[in-house]
C-alpha atoms as a PDB file:
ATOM      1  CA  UNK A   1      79.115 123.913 101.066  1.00  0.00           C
ATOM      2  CA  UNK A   2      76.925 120.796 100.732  1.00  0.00           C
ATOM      3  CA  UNK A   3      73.658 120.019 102.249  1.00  0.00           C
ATOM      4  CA  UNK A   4      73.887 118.343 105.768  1.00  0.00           C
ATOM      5  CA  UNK A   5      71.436 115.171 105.975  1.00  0.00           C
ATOM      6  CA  UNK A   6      68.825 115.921 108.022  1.00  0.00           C
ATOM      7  CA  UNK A   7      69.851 111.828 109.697  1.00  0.00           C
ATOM      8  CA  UNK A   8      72.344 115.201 111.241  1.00  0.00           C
ATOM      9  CA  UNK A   9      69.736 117.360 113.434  1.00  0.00           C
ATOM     10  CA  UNK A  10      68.507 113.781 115.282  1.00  0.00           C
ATOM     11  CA  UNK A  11      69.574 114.414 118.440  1.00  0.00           C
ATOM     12  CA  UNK A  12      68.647 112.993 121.685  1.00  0.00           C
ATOM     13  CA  UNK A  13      66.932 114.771 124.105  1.00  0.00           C
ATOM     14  CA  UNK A  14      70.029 114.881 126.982  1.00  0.00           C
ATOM     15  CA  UNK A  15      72.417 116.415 124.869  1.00  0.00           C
ATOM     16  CA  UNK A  16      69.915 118.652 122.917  1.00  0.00           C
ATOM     17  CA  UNK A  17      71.363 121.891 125.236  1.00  0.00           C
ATOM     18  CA  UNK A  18      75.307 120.890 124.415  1.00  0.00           C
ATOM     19  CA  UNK A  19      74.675 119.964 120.761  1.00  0.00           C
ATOM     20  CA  UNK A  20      72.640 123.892 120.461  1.00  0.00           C
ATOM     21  CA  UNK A  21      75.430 125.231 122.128  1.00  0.00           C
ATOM     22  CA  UNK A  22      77.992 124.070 119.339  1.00  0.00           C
ATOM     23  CA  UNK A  23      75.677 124.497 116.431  1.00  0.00           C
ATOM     24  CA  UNK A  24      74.868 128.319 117.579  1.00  0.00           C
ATOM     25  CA  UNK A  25      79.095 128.876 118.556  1.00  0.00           C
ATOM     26  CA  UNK A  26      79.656 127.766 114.794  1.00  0.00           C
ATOM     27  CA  UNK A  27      76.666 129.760 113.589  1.00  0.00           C
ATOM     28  CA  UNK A  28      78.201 132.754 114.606  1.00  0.00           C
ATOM     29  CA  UNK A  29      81.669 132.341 114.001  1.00  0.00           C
ATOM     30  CA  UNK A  30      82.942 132.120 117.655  1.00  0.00           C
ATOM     31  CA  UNK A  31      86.033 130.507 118.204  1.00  0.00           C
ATOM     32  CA  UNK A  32      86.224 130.686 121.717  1.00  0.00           C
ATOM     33  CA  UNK A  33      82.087 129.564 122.613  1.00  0.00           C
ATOM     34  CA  UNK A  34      83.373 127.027 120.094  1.00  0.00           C
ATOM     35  CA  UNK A  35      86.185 125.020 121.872  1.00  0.00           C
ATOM     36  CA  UNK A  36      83.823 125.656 125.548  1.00  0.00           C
ATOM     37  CA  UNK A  37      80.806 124.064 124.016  1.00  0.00           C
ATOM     38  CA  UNK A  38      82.875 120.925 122.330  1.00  0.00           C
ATOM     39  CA  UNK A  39      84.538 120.783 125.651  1.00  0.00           C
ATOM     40  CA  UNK A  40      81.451 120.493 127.630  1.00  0.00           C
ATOM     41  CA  UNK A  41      79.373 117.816 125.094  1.00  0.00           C
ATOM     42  CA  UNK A  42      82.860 115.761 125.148  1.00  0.00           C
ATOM     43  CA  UNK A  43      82.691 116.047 129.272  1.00  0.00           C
ATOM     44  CA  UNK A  44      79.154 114.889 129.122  1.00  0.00           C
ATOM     45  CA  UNK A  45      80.654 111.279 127.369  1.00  0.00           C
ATOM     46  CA  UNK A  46      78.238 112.757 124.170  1.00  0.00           C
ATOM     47  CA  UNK A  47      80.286 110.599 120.856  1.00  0.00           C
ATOM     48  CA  UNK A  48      82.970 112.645 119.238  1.00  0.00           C
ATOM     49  CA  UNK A  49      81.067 111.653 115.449  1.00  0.00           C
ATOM     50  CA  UNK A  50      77.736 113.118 117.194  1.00  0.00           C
ATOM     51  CA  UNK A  51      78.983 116.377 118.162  1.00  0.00           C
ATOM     52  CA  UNK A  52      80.754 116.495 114.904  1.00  0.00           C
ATOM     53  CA  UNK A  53      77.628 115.202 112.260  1.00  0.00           C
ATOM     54  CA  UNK A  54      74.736 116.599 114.418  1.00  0.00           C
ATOM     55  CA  UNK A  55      76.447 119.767 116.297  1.00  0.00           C
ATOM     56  CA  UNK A  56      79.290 121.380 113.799  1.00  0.00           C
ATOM     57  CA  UNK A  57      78.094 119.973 110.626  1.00  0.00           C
ATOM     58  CA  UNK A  58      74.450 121.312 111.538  1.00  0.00           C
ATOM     59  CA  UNK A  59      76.168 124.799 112.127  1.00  0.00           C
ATOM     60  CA  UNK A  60      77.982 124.983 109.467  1.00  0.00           C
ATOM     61  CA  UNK A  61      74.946 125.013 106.863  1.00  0.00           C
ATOM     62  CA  UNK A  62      74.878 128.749 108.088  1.00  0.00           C
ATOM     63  CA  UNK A  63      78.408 130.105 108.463  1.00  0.00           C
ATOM     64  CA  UNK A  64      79.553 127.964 105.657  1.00  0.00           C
ATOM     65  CA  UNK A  65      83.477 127.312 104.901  1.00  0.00           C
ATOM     66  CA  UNK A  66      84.564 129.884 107.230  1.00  0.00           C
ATOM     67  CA  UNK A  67      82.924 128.015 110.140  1.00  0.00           C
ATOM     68  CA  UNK A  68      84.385 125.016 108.794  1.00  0.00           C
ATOM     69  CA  UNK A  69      88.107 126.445 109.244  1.00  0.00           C
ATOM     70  CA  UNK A  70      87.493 127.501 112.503  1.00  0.00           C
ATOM     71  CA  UNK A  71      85.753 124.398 113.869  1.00  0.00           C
ATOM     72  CA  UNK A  72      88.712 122.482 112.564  1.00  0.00           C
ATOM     73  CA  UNK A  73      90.943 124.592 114.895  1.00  0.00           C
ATOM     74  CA  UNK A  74      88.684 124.129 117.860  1.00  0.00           C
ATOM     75  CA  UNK A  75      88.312 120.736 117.203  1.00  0.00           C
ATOM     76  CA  UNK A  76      92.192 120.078 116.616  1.00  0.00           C
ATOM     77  CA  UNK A  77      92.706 121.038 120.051  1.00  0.00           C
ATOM     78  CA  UNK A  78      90.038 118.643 121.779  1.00  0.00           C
ATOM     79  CA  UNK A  79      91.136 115.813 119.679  1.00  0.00           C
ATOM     80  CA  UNK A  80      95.028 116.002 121.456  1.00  0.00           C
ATOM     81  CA  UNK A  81      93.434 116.240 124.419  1.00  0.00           C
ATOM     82  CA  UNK A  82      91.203 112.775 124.697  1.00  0.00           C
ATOM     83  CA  UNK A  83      93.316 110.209 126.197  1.00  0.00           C
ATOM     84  CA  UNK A  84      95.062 107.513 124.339  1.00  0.00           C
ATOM     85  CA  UNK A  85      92.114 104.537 125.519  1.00  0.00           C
ATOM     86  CA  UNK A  86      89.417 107.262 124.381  1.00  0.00           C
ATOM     87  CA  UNK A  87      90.563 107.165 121.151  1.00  0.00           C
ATOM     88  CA  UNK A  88      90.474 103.567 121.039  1.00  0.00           C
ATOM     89  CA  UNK A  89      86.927 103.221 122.331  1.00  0.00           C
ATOM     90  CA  UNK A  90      86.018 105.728 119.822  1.00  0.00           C
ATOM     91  CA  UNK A  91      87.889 104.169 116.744  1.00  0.00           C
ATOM     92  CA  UNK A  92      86.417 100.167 118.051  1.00  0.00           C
ATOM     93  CA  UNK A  93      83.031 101.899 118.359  1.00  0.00           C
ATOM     94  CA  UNK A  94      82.978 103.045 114.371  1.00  0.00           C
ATOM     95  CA  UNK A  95      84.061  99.673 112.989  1.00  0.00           C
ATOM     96  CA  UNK A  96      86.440 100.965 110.306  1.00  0.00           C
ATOM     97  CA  UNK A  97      88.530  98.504 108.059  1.00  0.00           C
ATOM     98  CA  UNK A  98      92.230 100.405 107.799  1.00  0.00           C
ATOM     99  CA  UNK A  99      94.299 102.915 107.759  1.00  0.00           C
ATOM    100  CA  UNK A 100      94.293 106.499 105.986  1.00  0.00           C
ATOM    101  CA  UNK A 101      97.322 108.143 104.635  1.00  0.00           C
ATOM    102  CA  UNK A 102      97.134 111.725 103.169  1.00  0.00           C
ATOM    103  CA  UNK A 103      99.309 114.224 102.450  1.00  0.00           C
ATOM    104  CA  UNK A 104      99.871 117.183  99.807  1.00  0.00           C
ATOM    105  CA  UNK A 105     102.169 115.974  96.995  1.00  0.00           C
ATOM    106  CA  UNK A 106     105.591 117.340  96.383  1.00  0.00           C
ATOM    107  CA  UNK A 107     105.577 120.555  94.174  1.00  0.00           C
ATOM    108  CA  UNK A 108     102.641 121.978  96.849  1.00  0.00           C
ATOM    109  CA  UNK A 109     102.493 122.954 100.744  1.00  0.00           C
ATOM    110  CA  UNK A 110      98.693 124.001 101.123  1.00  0.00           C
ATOM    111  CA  UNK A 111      97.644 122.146 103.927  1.00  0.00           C
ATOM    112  CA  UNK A 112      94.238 123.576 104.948  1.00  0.00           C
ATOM    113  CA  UNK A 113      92.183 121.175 103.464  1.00  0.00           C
ATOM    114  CA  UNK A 114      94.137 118.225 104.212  1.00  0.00           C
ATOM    115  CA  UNK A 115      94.433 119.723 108.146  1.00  0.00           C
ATOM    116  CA  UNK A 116      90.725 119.822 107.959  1.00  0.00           C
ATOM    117  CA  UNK A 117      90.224 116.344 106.786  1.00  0.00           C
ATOM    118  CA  UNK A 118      92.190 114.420 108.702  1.00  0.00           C
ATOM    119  CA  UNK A 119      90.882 116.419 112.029  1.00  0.00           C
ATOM    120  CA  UNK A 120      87.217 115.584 111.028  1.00  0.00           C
ATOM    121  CA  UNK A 121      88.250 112.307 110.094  1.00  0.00           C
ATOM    122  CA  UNK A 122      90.412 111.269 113.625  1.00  0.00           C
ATOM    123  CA  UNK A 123      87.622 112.907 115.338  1.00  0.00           C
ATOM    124  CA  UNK A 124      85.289 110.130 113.687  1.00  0.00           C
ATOM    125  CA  UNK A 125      87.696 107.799 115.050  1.00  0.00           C
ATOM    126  CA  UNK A 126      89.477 106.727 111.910  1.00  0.00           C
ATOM    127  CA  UNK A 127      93.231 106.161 112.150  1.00  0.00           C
ATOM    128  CA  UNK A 128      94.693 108.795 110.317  1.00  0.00           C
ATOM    129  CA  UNK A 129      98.853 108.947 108.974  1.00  0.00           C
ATOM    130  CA  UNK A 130      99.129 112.679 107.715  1.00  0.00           C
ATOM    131  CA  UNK A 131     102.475 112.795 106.019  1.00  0.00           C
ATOM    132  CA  UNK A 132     102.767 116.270 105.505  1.00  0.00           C
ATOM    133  CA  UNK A 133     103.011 118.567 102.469  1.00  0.00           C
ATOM    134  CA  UNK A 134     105.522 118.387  99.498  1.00  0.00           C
ATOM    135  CA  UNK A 135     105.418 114.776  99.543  1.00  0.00           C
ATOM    136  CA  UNK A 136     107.349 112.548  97.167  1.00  0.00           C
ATOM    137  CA  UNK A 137     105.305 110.373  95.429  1.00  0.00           C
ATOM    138  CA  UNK A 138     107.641 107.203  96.625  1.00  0.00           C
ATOM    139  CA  UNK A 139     106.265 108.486  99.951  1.00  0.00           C
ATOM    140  CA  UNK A 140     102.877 107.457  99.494  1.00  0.00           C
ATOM    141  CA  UNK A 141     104.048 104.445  97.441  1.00  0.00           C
ATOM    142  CA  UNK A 142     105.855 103.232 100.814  1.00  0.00           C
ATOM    143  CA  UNK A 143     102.820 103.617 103.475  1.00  0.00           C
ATOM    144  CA  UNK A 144     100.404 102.169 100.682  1.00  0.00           C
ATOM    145  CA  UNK A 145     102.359  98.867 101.117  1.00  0.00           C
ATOM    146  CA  UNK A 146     102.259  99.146 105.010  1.00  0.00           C
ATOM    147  CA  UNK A 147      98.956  96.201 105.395  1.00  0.00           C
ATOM    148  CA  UNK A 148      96.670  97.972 107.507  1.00  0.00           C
ATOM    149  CA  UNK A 149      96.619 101.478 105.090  1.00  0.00           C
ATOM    150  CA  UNK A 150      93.339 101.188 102.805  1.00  0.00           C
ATOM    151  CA  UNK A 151      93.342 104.446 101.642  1.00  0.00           C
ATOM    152  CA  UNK A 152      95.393 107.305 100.291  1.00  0.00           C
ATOM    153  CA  UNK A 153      94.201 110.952 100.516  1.00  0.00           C
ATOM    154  CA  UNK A 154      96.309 112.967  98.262  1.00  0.00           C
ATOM    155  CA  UNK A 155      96.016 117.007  98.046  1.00  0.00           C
ATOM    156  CA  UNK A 156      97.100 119.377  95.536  1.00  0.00           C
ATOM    157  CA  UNK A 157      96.262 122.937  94.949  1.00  0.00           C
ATOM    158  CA  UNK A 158      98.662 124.202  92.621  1.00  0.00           C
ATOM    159  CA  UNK A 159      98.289 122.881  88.579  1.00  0.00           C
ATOM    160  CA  UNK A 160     101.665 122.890  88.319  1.00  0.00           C
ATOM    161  CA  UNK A 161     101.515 119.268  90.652  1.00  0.00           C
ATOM    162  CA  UNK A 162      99.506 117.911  88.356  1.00  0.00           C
ATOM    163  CA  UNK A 163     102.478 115.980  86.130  1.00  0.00           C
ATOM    164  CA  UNK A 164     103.039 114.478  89.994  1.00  0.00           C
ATOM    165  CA  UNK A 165     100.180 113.279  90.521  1.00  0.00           C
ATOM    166  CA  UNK A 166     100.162 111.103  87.333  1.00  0.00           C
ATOM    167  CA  UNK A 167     103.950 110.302  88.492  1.00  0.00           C
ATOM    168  CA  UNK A 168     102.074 108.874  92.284  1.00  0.00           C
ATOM    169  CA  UNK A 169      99.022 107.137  90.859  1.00  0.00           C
ATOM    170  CA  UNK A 170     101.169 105.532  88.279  1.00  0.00           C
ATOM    171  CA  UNK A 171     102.668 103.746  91.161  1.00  0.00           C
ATOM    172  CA  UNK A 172      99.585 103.471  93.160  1.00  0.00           C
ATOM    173  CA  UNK A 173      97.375 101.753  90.111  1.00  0.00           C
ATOM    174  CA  UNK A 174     100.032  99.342  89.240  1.00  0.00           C
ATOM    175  CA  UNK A 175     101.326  95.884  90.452  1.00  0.00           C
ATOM    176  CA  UNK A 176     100.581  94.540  93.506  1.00  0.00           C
ATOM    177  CA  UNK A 177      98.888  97.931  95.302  1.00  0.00           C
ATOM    178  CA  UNK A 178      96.557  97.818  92.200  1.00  0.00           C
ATOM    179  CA  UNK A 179      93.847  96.358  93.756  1.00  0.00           C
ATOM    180  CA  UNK A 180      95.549  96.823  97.539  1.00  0.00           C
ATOM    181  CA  UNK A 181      94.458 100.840  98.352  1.00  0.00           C
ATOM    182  CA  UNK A 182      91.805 103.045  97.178  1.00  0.00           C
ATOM    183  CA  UNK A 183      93.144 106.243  96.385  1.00  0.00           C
ATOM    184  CA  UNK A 184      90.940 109.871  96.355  1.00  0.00           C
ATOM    185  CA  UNK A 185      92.052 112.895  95.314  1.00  0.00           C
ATOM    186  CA  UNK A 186      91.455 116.338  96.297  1.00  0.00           C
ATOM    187  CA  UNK A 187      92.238 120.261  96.414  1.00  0.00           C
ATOM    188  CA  UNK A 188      91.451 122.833  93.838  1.00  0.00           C
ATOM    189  CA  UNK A 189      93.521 121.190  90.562  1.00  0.00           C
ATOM    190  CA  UNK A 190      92.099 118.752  90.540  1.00  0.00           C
ATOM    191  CA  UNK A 191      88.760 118.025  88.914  1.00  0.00           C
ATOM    192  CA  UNK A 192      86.625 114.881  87.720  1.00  0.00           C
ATOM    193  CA  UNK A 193      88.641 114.740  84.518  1.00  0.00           C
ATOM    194  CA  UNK A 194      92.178 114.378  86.063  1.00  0.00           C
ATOM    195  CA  UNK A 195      90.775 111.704  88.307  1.00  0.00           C
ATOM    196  CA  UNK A 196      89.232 109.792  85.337  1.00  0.00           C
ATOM    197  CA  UNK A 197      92.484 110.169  83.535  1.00  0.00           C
ATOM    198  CA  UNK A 198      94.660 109.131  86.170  1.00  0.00           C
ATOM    199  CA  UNK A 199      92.658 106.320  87.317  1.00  0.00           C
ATOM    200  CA  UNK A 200      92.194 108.025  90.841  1.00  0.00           C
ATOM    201  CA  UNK A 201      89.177 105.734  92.895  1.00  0.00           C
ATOM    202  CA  UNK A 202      87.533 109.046  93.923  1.00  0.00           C
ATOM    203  CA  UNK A 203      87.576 112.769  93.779  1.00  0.00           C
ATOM    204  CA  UNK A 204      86.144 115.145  96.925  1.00  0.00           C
ATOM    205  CA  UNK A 205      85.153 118.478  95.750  1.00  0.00           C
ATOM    206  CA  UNK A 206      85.867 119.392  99.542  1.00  0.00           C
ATOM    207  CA  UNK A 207      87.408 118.229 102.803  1.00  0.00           C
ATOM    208  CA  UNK A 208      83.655 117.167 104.078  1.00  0.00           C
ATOM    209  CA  UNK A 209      82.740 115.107 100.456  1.00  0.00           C
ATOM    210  CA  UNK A 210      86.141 113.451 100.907  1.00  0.00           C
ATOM    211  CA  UNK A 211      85.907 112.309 104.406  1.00  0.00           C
ATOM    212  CA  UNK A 212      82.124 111.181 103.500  1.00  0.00           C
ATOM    213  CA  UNK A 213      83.580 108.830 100.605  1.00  0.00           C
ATOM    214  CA  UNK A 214      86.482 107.744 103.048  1.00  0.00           C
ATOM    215  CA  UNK A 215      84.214 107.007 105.731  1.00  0.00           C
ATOM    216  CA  UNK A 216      81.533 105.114 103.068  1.00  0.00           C
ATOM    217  CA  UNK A 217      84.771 103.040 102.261  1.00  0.00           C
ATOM    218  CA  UNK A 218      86.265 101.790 105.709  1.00  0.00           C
ATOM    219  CA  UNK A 219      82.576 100.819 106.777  1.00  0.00           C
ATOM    220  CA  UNK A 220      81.707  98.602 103.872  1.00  0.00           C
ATOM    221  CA  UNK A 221      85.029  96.975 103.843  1.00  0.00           C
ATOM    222  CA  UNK A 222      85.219  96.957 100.535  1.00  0.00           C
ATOM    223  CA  UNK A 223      88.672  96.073 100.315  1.00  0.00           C
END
C-alpha cells in the first residue's frame, strides 16, 4: 500500500469528528462503524472525494489492503444511495474531461480490483462504464469510439490473458482511437514490461495508483 499525501489529513475543523470517525472504523477493520460513519459525514453535505482522500485513504495507511476491500463495500453501498442530482453536483464540482470504461478482459473474471476502482473512482465523481469481466476485446474497441469515453481501464489477473491483451491494445493503439483514448492497464499480469510492449498509456500497480493516474488525466484534459 502506498503512502497517502499528507495534502490527505487537511481537514477542516467542522468535519474533524466525522472524518476521525471513518479513519478510526477503517483503522480497525469495522465494517459496520464503517458504512455509519460515511453515512453521517455524507449527511453532514462533507464532499464524497473528502471523506474518501482525507477519511478512508488516511485509514487505510494502517489496516492496509484489507481495509481497502472493505471500505469499497461500505462505500459501494452509499454511492447507490446519493440521488441522481447529487451525483451530478459532485461530478460538475471535480471538472473531469470524459468518460471511463473498464472491465476485465475475456479469458479472466477477477473483479476485485476493478470493483474497487471504479467505486473509488464514481465516488470522486467521475463517470464510470464498468463492462464487466471476460470482456471481448471488440468490447472495449466499441465504447472507446463512443466521444465522451477518454479512458479505458482494462484488468487482468490471470497470464494466460495476456495474448488478449495484445489482441485489445492492438485495436486500441491503431487508426483513428490512436490518439482518441488513453488506455491503463492493471491486475497482477501485468507489469511495466507488458505495458511498454503493448504500447499501454499507463500501468497501476493497484486500484488506488490507477485511479490517481485516471484522475491526473481527466483534470488536465489532456486529450
Amino acid at each position: 500500500m502506498k503512502n497517502i499525501s499528507t495534502e490527505y489529513k487537511e481537514v477542516k475543523k467542522s468535519d474533524e469528528h466525522y472524518i476521525n470517525e471513518i479513519i478510526e472504523a477503517v483503522n480497525i477493520l469495522d465494517f459496520y462503524s464503517m458504512k455509519i460513519a460515511i453515512r453521517e459525514a455524507i449527511n453532514m453535505r462533507i464532499p464524497m472525494v473528502d471523506i474518501i482522500k482525507k477519511g478512508v485513504l488516511v485509514g487505510l495507511e494502517e489496516s492496509g489492503e484489507m481495509g481497502l476491500i472493505l471500505a469499497a463495500e461500505a462505500l459501494d453501498g452509499e454511492i447507490i444511495s446519493i440521488d441522481e442530482e447529487e451525483q451530478k453536483r459532485l461530478a460538475k464540482s471535480q471538472n473531469y474531461s470524459g468518460k471511463v470504461v473498464i472491465g476485465t478482459i475475456r479469458g479472466d473474471i477477477h473483479s476485485l480490483g476493478k470493483n474497487i476502482a471504479g467505486i473509488i473512482m464514481k465516488s470522486y465523481g467521475m463517470d464510470v462504464i464498468d463492462l464487466g469481466v471476460d470482456v471481448e476485446p471488440k468490447k472495449f474497441e466499441e465504447f472507446a469510439h463512443l466521444p465522451e469515453v477518454k479512458v479505458i481501464g482494462i484488468s487482468f489477473l490471470l497470464s494466460a490473458a495476456e495474448p488478449r491483451i495484445k489482441e485489445v491494445m492492438s485495436l486500441l493503439k491503431t487508426g483513428e482511437l490512436k490518439n482518441k483514448v488513453k488506455v491503463i492497464l492493471g491486475g497482477a499480469a501485468v507489469s511495466q514490461e507488458i505495458a511498454e510492449e503493448t504500447n499501454a498509456d499507463a500501468y497501476a500497480t493497484d486500484a488506488l495508483h490507477g485511479v490517481d493516474i485516471i484522475e491526473k488525466w481527466l483534470k488536465t484534459k489532456i486529450f
